[in-house]
C-alpha atoms as a PDB file:
ATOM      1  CA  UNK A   1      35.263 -40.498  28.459  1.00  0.00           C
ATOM      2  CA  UNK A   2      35.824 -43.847  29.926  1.00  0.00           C
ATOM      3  CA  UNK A   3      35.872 -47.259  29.007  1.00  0.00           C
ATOM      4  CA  UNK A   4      34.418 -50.108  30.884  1.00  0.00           C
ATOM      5  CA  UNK A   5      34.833 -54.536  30.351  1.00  0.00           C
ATOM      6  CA  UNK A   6      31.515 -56.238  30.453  1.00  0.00           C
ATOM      7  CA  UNK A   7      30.297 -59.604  29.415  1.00  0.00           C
ATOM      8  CA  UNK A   8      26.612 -60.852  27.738  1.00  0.00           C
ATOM      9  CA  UNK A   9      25.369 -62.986  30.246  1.00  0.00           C
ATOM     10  CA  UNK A  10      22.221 -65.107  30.036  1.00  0.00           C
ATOM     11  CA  UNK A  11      18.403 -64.096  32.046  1.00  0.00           C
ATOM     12  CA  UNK A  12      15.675 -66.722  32.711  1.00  0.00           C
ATOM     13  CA  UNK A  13      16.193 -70.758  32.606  1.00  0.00           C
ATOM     14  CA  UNK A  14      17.660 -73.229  30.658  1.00  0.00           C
ATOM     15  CA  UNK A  15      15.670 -73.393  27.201  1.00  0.00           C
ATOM     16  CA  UNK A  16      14.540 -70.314  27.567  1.00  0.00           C
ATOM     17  CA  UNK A  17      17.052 -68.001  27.998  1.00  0.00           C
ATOM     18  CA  UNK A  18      17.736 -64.703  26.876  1.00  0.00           C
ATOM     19  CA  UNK A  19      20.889 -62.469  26.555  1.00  0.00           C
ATOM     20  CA  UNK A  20      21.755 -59.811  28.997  1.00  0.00           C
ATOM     21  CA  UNK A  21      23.752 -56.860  29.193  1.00  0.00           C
ATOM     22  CA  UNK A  22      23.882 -54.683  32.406  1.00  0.00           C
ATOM     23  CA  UNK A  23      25.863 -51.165  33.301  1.00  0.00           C
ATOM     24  CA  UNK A  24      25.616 -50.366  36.532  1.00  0.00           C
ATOM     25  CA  UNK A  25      27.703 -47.984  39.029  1.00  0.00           C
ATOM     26  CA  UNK A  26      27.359 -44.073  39.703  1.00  0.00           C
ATOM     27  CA  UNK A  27      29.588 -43.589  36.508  1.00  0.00           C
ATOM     28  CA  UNK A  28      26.403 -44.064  34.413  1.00  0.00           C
ATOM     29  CA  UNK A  29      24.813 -40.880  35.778  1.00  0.00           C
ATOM     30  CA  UNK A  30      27.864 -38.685  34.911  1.00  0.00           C
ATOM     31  CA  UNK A  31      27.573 -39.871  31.268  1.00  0.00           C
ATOM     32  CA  UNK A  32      23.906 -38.456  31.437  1.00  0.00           C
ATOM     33  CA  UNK A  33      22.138 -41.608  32.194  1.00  0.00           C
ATOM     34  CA  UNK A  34      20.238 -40.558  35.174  1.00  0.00           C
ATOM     35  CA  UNK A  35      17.473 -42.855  36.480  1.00  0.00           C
ATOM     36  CA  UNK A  36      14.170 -42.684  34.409  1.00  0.00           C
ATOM     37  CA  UNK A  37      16.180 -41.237  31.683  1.00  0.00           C
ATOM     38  CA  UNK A  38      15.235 -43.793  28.296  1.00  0.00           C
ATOM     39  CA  UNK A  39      17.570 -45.060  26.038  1.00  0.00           C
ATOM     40  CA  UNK A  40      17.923 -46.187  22.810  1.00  0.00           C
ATOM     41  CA  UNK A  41      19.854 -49.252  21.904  1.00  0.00           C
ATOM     42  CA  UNK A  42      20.472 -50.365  18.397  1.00  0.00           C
ATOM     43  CA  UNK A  43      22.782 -52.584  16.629  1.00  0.00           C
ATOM     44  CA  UNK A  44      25.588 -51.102  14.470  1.00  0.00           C
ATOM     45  CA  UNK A  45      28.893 -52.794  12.605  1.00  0.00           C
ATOM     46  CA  UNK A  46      30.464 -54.492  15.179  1.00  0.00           C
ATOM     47  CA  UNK A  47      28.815 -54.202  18.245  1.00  0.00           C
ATOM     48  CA  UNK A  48      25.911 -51.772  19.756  1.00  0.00           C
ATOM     49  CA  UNK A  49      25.493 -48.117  20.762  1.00  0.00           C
ATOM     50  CA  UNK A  50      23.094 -46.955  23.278  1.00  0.00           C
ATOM     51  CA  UNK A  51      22.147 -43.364  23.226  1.00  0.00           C
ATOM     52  CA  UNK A  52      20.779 -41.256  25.984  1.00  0.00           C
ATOM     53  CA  UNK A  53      17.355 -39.796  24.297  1.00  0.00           C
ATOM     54  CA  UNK A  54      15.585 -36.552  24.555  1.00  0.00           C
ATOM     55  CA  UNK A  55      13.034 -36.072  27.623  1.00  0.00           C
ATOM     56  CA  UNK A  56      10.759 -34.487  25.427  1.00  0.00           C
ATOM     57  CA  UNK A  57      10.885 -37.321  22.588  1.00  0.00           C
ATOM     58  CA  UNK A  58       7.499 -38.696  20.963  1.00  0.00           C
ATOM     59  CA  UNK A  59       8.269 -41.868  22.919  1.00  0.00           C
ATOM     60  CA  UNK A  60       5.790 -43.910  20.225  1.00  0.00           C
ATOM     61  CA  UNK A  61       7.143 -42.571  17.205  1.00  0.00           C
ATOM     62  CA  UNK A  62      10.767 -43.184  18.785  1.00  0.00           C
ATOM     63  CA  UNK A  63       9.558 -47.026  19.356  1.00  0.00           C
ATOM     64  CA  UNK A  64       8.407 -47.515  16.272  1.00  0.00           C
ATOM     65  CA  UNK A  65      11.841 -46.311  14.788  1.00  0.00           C
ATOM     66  CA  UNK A  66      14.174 -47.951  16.985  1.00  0.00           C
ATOM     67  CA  UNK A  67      12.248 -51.517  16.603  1.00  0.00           C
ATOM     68  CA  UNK A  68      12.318 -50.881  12.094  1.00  0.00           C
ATOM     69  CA  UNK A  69      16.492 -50.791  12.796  1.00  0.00           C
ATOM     70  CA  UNK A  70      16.234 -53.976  14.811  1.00  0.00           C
ATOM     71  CA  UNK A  71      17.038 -51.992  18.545  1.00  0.00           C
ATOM     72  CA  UNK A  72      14.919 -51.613  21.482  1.00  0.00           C
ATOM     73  CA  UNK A  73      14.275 -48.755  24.638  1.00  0.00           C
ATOM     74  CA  UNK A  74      14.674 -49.136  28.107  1.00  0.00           C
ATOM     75  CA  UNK A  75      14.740 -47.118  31.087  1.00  0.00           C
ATOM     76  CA  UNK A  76      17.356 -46.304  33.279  1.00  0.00           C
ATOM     77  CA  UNK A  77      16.325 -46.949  36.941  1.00  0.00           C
ATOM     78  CA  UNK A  78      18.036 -47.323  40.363  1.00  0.00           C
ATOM     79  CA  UNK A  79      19.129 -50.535  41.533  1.00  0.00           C
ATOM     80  CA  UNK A  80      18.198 -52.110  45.384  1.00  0.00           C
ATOM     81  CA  UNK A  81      20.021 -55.236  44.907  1.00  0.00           C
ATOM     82  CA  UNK A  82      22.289 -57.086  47.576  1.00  0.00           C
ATOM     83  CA  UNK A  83      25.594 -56.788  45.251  1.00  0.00           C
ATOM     84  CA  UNK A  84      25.135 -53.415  43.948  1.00  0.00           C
ATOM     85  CA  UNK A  85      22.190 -49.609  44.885  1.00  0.00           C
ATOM     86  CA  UNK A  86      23.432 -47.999  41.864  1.00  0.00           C
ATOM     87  CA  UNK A  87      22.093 -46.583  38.499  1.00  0.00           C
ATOM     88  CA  UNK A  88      21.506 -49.063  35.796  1.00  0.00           C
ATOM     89  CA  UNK A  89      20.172 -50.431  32.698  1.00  0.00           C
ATOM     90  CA  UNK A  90      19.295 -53.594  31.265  1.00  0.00           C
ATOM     91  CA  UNK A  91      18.683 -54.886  27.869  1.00  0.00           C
ATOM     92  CA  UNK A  92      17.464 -58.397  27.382  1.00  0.00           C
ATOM     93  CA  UNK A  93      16.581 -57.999  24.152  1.00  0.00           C
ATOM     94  CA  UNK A  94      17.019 -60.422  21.298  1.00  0.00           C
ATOM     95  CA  UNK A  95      18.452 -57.777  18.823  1.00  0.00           C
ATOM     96  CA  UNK A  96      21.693 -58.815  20.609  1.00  0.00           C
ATOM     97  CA  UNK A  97      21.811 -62.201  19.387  1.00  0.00           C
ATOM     98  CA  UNK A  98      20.514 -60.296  16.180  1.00  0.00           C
ATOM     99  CA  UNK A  99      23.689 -57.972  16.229  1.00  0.00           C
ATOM    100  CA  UNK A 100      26.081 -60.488  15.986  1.00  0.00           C
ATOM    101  CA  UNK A 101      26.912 -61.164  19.847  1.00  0.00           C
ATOM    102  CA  UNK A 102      26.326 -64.342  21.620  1.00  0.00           C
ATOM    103  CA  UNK A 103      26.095 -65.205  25.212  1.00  0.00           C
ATOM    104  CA  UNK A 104      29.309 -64.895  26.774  1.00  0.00           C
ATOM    105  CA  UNK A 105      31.068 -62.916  24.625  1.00  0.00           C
ATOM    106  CA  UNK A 106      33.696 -59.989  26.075  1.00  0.00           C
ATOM    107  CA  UNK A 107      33.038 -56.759  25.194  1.00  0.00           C
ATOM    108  CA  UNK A 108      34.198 -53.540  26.123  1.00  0.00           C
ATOM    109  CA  UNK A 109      32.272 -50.196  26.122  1.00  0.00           C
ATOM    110  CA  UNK A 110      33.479 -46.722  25.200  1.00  0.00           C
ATOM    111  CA  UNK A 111      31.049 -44.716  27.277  1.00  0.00           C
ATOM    112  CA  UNK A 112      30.699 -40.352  26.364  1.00  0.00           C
ATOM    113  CA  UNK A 113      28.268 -38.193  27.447  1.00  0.00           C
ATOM    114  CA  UNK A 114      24.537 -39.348  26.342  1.00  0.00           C
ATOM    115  CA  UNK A 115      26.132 -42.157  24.366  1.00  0.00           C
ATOM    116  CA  UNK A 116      27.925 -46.033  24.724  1.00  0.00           C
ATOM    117  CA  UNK A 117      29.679 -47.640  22.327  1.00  0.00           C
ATOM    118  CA  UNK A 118      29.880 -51.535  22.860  1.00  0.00           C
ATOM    119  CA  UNK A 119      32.371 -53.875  20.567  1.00  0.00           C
ATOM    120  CA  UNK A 120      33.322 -57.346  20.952  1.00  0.00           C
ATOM    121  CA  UNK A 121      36.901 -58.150  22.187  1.00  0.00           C
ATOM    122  CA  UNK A 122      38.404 -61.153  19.748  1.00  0.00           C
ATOM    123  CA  UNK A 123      41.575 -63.042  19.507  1.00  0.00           C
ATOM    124  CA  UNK A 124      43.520 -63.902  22.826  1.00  0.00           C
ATOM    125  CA  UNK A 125      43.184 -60.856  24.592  1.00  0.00           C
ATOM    126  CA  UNK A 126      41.361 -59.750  27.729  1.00  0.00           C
ATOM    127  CA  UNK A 127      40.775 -56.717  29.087  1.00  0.00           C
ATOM    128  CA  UNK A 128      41.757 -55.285  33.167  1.00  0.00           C
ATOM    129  CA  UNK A 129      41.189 -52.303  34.800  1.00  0.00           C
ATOM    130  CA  UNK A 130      44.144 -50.962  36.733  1.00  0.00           C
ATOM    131  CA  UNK A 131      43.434 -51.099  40.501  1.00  0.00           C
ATOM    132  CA  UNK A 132      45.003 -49.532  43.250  1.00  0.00           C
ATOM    133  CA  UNK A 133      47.145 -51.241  46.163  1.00  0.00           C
ATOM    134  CA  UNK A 134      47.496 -49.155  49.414  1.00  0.00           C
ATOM    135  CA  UNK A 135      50.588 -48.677  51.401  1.00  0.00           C
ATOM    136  CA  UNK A 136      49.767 -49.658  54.872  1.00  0.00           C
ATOM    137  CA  UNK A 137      52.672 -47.327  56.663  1.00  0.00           C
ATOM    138  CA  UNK A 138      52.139 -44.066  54.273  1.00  0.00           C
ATOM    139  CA  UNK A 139      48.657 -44.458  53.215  1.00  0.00           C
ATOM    140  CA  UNK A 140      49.588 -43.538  49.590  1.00  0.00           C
ATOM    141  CA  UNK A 141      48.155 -45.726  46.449  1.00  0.00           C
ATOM    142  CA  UNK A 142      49.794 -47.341  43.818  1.00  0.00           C
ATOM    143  CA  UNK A 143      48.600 -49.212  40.679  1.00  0.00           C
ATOM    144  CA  UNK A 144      47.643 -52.426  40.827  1.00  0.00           C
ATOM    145  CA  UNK A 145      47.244 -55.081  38.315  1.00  0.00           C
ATOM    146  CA  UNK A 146      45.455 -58.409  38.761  1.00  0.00           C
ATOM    147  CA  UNK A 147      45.725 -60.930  35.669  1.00  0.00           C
ATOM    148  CA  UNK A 148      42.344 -63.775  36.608  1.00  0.00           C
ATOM    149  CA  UNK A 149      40.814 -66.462  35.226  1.00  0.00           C
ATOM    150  CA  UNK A 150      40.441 -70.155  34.277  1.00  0.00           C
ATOM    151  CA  UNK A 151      42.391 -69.542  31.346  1.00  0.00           C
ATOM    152  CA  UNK A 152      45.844 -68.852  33.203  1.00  0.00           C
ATOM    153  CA  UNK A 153      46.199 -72.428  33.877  1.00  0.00           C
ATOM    154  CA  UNK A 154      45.993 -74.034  29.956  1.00  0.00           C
ATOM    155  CA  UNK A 155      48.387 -70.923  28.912  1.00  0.00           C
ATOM    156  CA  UNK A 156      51.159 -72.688  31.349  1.00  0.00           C
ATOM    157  CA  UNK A 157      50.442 -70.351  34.671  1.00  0.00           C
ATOM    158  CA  UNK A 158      49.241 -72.805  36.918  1.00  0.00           C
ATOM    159  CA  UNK A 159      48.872 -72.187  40.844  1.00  0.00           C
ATOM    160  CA  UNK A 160      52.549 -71.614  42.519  1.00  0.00           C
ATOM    161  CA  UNK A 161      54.164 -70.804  38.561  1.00  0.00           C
ATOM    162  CA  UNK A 162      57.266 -68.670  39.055  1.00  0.00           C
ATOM    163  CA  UNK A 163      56.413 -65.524  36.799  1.00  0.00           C
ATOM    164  CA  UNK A 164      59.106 -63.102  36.055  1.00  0.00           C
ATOM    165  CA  UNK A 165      57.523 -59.315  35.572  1.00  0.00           C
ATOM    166  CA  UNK A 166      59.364 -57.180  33.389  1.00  0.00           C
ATOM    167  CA  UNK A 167      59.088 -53.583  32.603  1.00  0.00           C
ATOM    168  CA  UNK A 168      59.563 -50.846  30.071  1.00  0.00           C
ATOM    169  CA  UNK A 169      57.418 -47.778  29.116  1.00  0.00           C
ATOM    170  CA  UNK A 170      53.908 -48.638  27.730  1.00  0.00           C
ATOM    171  CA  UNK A 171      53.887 -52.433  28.638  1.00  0.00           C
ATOM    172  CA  UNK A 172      54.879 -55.559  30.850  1.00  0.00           C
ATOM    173  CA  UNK A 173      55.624 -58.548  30.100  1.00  0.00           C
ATOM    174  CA  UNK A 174      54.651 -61.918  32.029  1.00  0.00           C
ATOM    175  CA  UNK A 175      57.003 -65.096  31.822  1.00  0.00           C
ATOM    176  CA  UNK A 176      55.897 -68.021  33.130  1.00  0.00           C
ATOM    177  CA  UNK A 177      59.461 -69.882  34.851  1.00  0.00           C
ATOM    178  CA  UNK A 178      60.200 -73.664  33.944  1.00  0.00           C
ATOM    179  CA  UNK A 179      58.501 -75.830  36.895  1.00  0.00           C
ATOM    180  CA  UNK A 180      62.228 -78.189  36.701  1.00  0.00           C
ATOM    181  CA  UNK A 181      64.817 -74.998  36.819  1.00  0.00           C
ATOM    182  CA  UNK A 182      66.524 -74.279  39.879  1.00  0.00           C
ATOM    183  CA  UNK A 183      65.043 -71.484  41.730  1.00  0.00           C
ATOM    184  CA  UNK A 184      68.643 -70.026  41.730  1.00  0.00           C
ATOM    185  CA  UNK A 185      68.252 -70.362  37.799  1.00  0.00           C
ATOM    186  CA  UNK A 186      64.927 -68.568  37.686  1.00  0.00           C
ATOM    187  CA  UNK A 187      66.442 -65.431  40.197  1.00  0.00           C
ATOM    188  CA  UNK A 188      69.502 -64.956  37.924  1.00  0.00           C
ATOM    189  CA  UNK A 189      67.929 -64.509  34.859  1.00  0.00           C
ATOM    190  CA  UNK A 190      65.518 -62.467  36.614  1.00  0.00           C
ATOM    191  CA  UNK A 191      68.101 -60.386  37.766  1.00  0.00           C
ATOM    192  CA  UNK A 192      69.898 -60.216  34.627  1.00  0.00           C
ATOM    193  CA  UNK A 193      66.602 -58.812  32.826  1.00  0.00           C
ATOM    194  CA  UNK A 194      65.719 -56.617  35.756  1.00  0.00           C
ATOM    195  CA  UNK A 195      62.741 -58.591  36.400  1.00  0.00           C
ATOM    196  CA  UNK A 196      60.851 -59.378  39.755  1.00  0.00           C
ATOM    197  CA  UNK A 197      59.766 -62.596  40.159  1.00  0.00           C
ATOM    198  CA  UNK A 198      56.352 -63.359  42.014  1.00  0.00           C
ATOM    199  CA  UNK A 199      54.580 -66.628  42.139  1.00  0.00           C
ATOM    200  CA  UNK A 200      51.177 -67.740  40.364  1.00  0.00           C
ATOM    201  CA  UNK A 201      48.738 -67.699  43.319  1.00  0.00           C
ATOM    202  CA  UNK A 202      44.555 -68.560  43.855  1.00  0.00           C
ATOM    203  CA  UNK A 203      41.916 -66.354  45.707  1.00  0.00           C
ATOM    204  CA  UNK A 204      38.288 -67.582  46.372  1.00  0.00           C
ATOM    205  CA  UNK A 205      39.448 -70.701  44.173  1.00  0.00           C
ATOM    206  CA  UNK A 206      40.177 -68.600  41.312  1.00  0.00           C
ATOM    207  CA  UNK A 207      44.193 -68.591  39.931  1.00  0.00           C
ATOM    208  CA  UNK A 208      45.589 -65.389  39.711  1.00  0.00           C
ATOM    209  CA  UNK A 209      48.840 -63.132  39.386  1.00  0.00           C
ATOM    210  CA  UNK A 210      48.943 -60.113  41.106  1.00  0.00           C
ATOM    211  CA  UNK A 211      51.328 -57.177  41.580  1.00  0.00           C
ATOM    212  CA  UNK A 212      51.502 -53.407  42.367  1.00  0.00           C
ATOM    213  CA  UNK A 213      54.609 -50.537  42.386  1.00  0.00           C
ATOM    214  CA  UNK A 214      57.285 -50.120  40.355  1.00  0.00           C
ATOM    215  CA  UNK A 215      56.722 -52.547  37.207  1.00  0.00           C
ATOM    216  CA  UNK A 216      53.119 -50.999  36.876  1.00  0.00           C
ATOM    217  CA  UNK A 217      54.880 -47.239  37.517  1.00  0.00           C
ATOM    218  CA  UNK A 218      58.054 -48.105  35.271  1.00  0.00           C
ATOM    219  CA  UNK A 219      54.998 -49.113  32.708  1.00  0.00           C
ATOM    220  CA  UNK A 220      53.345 -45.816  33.021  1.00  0.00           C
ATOM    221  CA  UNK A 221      49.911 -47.641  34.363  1.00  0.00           C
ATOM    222  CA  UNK A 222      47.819 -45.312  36.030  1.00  0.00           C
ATOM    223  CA  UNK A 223      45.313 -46.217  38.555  1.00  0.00           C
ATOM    224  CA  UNK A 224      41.593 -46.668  36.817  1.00  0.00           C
ATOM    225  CA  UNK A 225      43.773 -47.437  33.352  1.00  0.00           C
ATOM    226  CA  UNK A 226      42.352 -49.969  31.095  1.00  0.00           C
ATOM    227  CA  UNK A 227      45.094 -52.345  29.440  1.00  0.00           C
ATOM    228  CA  UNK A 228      44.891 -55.292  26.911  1.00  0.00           C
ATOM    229  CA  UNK A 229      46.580 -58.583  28.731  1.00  0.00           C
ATOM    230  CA  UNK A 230      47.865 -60.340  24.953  1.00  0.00           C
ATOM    231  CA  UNK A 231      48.389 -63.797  26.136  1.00  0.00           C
ATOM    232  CA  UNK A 232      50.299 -66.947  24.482  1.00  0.00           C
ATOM    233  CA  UNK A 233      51.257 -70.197  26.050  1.00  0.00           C
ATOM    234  CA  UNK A 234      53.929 -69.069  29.276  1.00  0.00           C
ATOM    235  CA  UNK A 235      53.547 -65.635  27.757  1.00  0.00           C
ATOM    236  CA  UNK A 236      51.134 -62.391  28.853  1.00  0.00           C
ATOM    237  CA  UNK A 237      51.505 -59.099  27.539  1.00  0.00           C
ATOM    238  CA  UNK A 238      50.044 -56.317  29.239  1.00  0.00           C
ATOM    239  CA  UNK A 239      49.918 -52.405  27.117  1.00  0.00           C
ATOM    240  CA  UNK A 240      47.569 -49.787  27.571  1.00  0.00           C
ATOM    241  CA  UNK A 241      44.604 -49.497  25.943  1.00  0.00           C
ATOM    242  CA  UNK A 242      43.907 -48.977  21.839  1.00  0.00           C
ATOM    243  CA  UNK A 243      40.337 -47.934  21.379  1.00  0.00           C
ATOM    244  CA  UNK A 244      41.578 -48.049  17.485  1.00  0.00           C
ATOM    245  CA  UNK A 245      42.423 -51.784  17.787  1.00  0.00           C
ATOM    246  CA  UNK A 246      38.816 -52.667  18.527  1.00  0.00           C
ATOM    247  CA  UNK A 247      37.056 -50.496  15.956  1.00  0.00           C
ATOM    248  CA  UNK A 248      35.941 -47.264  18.292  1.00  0.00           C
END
């Protein structure tokens, strides 16, 4: 089992767009959804579930079905695209709109064998997979988290914010430093909380904080983890991931 962030874009042109919802990577065929296999997708409380049908299904009878609970089919296939050759499917449908979800909305996606679970993420939250940073002398990896976005600014982390990381099992905490302080000011306290202090920074225009080692480690963040970034204004609060908290 694994869970995966994703995002309802929008397919075709202005006026006449539709939603979209794509999983794509080699992680899809490990859950069972091989290319040509056909899926189901229907709406249910809260978000939508796709499940991985039966080769042998009476593919008519299974359309008629699927479109009476408001849900659709589509095929797995294999992707030749210049971002991305992997296994993937697309709905377009407008049972999404129909479900509840609107174009941009976050979700996230519980993904089993033969089945997907999709809910929307609410509130001030977003969601980050755990990535790995690699040590150039040893070669070993170590977590790495990278907090993105347009939003970072407006909460009070704009480009070249002091940030103090702190640490403690299960979570880590982001504090955005006041811009007039002394730096000597910001390093004591940083000290005195056993904090490291990095700086707000930008990459392909995009504002960012980024770190790796020991506050991810003291956190017990494990490369490929999923964890909920809580955010406030000069506040971010990063804990592993509830599947209870967003109604899988």
């Amino acid at each position: 089992m694994i869970f995966q962030a994703l995002r309802i874009q929008k397919n075709g042109y202005t006026g006449n767009s539709r939603p979209r919802l794509q999983f794509c990577g080699e992680w899809i065929t490990e859950m069972g959804f091989v290319p040509g296999a056909l899926v189901q997708a229907l709406p249910e409380p809260g978000g939508f579930v796709f499940n991985l049908c039966n080769e042998n299904v009476n593919y008519s009878g299974l359309y008629n079905s699927t479109k009476e609970m408001g849900g659709g089919l589509i095929r797995v296939y294999c992707a030749d695209a210049k971002l991305h050759k992997s296994p993937t499917f697309v709905t377009t449908g407008r049972y999404i709109l129909d479900g509840g979800l609107c174009f941009g909305d976050a979700l996230v996606a519980k993904c089993e064998y033969g089945r997907i679970r999709v809910r929307k993420v609410n509130g001030d939250v977003c969601l980050i997979k755990v990535g790995r940073d690699k040590d150039e002398r040893t070669g070993a990896f170590s977590p790495k988290i990278w907090v993105w976005g347009g939003w970072l600014p407006a909460m009070g982390f704009p480009l070249d914010t002091l940030v103090a990381v702190g640490s403690e099992p299960g979570c880590i905490t982001l504090t955005a430093q006041d811009r007039g302080a002394p730096y000597s000011e910001a390093v004591r306290r940083a000290r005195q909380d056993k904090a490291r202090l990095i700086k707000v920074g930008a990459k392909n225009g995009v504002v960012n904080i980024n770190f790796s080692g020991s506050p991810a480690v003291r956190a017990g963040f494990a490369i490929g983890d999923m964890v909920t970034a809580d955010y406030g204004y000069g506040l971010i609060k990063l804990q592993k991931f509830d599947e209870g908290r967003f109604g899988f």
